[in-house]
PDB file of N, CA and C in Angstrom:
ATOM      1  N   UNK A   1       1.023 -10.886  -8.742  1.00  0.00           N
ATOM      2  CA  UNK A   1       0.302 -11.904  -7.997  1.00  0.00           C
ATOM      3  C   UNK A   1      -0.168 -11.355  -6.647  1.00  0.00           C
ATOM      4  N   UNK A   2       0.936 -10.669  -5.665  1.00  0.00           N
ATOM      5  CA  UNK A   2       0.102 -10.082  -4.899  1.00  0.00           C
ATOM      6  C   UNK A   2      -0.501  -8.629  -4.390  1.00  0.00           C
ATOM      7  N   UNK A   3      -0.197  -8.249  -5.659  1.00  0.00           N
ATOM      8  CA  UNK A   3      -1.724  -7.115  -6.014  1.00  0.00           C
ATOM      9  C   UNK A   3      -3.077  -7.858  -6.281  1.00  0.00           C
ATOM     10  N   UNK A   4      -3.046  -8.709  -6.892  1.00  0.00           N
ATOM     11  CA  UNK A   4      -4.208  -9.406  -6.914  1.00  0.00           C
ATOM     12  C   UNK A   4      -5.044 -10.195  -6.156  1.00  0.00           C
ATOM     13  N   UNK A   5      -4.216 -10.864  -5.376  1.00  0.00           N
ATOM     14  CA  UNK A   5      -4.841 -11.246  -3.762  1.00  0.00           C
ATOM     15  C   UNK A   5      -5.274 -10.320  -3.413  1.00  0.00           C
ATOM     16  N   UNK A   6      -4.303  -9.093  -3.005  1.00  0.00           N
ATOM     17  CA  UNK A   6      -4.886  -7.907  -2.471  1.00  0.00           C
ATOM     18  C   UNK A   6      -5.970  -7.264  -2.673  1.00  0.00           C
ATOM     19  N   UNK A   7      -5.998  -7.129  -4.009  1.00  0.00           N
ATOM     20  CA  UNK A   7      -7.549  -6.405  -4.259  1.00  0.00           C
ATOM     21  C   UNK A   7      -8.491  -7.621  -4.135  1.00  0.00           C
ATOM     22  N   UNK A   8      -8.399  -8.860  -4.194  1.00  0.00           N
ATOM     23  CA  UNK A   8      -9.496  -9.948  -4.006  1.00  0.00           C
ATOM     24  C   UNK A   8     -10.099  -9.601  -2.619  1.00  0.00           C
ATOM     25  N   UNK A   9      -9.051  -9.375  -1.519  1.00  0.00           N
ATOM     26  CA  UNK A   9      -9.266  -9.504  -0.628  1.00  0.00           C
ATOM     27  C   UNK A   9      -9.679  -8.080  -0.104  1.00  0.00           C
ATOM     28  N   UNK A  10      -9.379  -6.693  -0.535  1.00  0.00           N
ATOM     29  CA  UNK A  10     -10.333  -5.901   0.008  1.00  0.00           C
ATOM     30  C   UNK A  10     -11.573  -5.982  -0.843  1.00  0.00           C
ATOM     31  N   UNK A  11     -11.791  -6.598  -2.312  1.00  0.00           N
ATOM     32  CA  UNK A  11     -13.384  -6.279  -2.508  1.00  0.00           C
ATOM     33  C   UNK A  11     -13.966  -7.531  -1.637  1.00  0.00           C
ATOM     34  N   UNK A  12     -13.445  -8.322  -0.872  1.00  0.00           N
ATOM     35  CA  UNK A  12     -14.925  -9.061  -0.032  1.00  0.00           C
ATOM     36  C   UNK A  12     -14.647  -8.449   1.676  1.00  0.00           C
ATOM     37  N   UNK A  13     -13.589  -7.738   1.670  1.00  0.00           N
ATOM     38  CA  UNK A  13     -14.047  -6.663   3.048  1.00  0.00           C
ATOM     39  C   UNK A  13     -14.879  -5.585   2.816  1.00  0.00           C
ATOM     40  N   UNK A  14     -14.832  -5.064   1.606  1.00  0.00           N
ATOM     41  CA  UNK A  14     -16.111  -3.739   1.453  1.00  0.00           C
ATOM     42  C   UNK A  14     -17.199  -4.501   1.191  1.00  0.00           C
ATOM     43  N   UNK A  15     -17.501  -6.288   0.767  1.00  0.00           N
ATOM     44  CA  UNK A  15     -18.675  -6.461   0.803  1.00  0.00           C
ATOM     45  C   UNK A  15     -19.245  -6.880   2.267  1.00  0.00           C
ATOM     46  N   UNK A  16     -18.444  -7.215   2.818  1.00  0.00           N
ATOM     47  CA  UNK A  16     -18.703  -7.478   4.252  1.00  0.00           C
ATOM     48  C   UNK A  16     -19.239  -6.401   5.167  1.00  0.00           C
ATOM     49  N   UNK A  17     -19.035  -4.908   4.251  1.00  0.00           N
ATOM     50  CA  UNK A  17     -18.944  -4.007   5.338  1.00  0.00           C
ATOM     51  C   UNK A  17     -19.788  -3.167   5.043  1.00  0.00           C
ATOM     52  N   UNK A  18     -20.766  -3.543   3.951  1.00  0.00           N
ATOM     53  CA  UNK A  18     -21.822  -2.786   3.127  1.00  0.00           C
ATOM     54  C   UNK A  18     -23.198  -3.184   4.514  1.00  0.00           C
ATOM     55  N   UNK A  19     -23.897  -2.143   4.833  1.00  0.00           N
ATOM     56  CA  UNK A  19     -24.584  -1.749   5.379  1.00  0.00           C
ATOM     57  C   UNK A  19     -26.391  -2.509   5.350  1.00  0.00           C
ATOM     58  N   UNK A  20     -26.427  -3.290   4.236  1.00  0.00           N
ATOM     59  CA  UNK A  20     -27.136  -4.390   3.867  1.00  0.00           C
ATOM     60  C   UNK A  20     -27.140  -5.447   4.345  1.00  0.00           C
ATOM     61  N   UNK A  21     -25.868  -6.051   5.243  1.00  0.00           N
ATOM     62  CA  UNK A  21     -26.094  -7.379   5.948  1.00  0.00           C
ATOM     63  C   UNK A  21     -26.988  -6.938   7.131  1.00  0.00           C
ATOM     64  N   UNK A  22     -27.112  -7.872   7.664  1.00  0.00           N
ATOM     65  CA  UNK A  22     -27.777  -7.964   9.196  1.00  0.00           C
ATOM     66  C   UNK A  22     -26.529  -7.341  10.182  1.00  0.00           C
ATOM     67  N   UNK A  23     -25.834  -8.017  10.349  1.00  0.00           N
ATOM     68  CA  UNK A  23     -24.837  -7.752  11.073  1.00  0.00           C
ATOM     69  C   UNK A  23     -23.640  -6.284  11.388  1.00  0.00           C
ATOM     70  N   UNK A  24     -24.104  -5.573   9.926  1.00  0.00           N
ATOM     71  CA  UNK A  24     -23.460  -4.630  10.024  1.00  0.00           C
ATOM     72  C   UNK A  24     -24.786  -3.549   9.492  1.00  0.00           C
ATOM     73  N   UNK A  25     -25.634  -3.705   9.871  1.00  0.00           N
ATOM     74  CA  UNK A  25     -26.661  -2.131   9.479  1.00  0.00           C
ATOM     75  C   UNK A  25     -26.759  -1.366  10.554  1.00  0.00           C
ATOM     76  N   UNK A  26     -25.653  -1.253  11.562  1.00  0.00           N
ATOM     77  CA  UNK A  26     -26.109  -0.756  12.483  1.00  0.00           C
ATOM     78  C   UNK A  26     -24.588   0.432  11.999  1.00  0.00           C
ATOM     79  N   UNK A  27     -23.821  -0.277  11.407  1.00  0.00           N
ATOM     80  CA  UNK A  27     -22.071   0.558  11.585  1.00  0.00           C
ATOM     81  C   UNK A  27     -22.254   2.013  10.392  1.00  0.00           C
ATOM     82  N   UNK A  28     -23.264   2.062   9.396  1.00  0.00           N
ATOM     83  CA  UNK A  28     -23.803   3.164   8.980  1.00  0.00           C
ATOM     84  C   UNK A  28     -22.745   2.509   7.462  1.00  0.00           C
ATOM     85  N   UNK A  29     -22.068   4.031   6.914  1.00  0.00           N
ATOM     86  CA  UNK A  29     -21.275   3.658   5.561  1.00  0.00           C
ATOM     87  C   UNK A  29     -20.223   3.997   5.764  1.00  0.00           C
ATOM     88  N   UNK A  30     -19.627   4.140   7.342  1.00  0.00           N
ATOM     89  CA  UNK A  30     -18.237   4.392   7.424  1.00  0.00           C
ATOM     90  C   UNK A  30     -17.420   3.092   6.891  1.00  0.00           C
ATOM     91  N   UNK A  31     -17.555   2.208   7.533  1.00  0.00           N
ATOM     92  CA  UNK A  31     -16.207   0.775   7.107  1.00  0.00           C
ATOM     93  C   UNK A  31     -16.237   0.613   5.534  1.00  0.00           C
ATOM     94  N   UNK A  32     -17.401   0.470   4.966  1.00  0.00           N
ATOM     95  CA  UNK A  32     -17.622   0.276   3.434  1.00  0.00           C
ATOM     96  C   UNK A  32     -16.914   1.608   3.047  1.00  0.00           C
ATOM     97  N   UNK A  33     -16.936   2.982   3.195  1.00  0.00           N
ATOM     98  CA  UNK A  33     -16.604   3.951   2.560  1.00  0.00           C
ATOM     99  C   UNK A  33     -15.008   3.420   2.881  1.00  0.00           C
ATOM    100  N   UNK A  34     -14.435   3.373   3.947  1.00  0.00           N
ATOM    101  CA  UNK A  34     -13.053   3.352   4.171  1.00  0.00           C
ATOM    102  C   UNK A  34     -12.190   2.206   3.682  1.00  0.00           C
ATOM    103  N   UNK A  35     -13.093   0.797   3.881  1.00  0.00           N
ATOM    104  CA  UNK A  35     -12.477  -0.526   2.476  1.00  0.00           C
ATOM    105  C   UNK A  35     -12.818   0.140   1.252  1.00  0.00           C
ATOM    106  N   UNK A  36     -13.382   1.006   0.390  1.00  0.00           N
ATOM    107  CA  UNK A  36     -13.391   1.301  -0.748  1.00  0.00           C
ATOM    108  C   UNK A  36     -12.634   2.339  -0.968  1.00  0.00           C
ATOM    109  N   UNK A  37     -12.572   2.938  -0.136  1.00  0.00           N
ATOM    110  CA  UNK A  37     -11.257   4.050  -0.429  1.00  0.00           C
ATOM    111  C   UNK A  37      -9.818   3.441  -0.761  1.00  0.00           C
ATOM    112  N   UNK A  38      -9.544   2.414   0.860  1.00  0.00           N
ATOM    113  CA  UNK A  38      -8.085   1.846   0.320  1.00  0.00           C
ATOM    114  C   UNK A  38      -8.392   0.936  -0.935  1.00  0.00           C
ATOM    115  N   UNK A  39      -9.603   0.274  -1.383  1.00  0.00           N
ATOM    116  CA  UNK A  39      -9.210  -0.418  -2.477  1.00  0.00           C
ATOM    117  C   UNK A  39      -9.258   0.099  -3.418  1.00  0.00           C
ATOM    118  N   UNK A  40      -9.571   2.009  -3.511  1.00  0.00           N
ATOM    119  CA  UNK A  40      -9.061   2.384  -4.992  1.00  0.00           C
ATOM    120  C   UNK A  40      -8.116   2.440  -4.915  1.00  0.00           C
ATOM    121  N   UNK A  41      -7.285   3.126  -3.684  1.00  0.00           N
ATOM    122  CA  UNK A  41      -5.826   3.377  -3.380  1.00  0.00           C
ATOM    123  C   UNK A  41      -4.888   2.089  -4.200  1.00  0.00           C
ATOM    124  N   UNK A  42      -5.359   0.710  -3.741  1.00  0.00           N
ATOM    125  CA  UNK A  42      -4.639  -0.308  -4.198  1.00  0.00           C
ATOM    126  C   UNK A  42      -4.312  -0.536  -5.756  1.00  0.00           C
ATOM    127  N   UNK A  43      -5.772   0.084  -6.039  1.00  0.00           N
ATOM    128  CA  UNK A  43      -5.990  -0.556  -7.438  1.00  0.00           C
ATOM    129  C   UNK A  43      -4.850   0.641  -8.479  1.00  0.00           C
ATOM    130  N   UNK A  44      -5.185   2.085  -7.790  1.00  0.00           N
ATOM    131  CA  UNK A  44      -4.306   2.868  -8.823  1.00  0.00           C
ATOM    132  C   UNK A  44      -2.457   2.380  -8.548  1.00  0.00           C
ATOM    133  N   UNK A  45      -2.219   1.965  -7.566  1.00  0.00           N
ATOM    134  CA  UNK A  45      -0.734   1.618  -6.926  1.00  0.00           C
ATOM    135  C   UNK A  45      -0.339   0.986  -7.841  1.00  0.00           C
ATOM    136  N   UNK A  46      -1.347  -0.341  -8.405  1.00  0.00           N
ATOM    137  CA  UNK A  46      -1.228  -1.742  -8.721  1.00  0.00           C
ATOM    138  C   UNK A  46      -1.177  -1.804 -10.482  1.00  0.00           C
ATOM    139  N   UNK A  47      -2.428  -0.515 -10.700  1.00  0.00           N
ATOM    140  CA  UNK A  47      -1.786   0.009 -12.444  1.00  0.00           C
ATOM    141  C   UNK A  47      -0.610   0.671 -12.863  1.00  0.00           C
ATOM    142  N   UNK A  48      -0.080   1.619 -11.341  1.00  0.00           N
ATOM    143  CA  UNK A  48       1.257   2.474 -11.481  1.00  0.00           C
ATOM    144  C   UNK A  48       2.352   1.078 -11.508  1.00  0.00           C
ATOM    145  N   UNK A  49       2.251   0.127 -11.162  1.00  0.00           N
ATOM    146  CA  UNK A  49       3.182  -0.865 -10.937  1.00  0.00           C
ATOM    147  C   UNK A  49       4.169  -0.650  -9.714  1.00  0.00           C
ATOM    148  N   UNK A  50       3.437   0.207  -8.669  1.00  0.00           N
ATOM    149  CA  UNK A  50       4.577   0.528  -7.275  1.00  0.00           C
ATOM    150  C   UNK A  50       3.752  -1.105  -6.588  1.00  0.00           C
ATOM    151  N   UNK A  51       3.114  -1.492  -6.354  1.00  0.00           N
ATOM    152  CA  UNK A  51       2.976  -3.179  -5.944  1.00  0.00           C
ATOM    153  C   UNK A  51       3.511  -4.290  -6.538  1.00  0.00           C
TER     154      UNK A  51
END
């Protein structure tokens, strides 16, 4: 259950942080690269069953 929040909740921070809003085309593809990094991190944790 909360692996799954978890990853809910970083895929709408990497969408938040995608370079396409208004608000963030200025921050380039660092934040999006770095929420998508930890949310593979999460996701392989969460198939190993260490979450």
């Amino acid at each position: 259950m909360l692996s799954t929040v978890l990853i809910v909740i970083l895929i709408l921070m990497l969408l938040g942080a995608l370079p396409t809003w208004g608000y963030s085309s200025g921050w380039g593809y660092g934040p999006g690269g770095i929420v998508g990094t930890i949310l593979v991190i999460v996701v392989v944790l969460a198939l190993l069953g260490r979450i």
